[in-house]
Protein backbone atom coordinates (compact mmCIF):
# COMPACT_ATOMS: atom_id res chain seq x y z
CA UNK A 1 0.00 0.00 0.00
CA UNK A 2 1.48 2.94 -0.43
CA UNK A 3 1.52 6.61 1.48
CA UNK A 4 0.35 9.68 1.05
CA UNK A 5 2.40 12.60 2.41
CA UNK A 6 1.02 15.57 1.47
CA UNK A 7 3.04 19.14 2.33
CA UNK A 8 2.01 23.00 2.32
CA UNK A 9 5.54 25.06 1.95
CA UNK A 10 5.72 28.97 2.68
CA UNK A 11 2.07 29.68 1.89
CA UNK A 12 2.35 27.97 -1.60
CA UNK A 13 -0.26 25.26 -2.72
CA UNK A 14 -0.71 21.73 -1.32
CA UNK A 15 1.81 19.04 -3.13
CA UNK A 16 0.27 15.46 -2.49
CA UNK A 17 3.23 13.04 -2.88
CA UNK A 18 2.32 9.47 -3.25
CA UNK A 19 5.32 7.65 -1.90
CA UNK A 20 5.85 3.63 -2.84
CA UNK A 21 5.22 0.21 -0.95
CA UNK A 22 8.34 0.14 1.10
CA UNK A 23 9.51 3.76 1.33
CA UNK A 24 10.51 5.42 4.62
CA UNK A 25 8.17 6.87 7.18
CA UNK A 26 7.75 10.78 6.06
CA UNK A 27 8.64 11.36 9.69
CA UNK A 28 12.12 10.03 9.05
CA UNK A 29 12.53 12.93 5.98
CA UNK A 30 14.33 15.46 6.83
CA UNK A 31 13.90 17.37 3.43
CA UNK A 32 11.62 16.87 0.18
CA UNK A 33 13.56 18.63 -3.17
CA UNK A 34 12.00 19.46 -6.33
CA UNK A 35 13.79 18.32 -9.02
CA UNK A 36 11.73 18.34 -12.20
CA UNK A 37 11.28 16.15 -14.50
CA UNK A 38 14.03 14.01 -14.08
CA UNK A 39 12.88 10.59 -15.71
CA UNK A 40 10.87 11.98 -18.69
CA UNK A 41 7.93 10.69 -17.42
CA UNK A 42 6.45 13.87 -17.56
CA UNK A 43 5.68 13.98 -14.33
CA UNK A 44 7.27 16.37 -11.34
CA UNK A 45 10.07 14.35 -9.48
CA UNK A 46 11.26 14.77 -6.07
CA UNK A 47 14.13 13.65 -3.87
CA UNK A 48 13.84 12.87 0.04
CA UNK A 49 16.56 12.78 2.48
CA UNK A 50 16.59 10.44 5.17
CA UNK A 51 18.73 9.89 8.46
CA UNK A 52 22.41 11.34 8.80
CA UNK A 53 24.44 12.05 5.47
CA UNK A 54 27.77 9.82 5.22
């Protein structure tokens, strides 16, 4: 099943971000990027960060 994290950043519109079977806990993000479209798939793409960088 997957989860729906939906975020509200600096007064701008709602984002609902439908995260996959098996993807962290949106309380373990520390931040959600924008990146485009980075796969083509014509669809926005975003990045997550998760626990303490190497």
């Amino acid at each position: 099943m997957a989860t729906r994290l939906v975020r509200r950043s600096h007064g701008q519109a709602r984002r609902e971000i439908i995260l996959p079977t098996g993807a962290p806990s949106p309380a373990s993000m520390d931040q959600i990027v924008v990146a485009g479209d980075i796969t083509g798939d014509g669809k926005t793409d975003f990045f997550a960060r998760v626990g303490t960088p190497l």
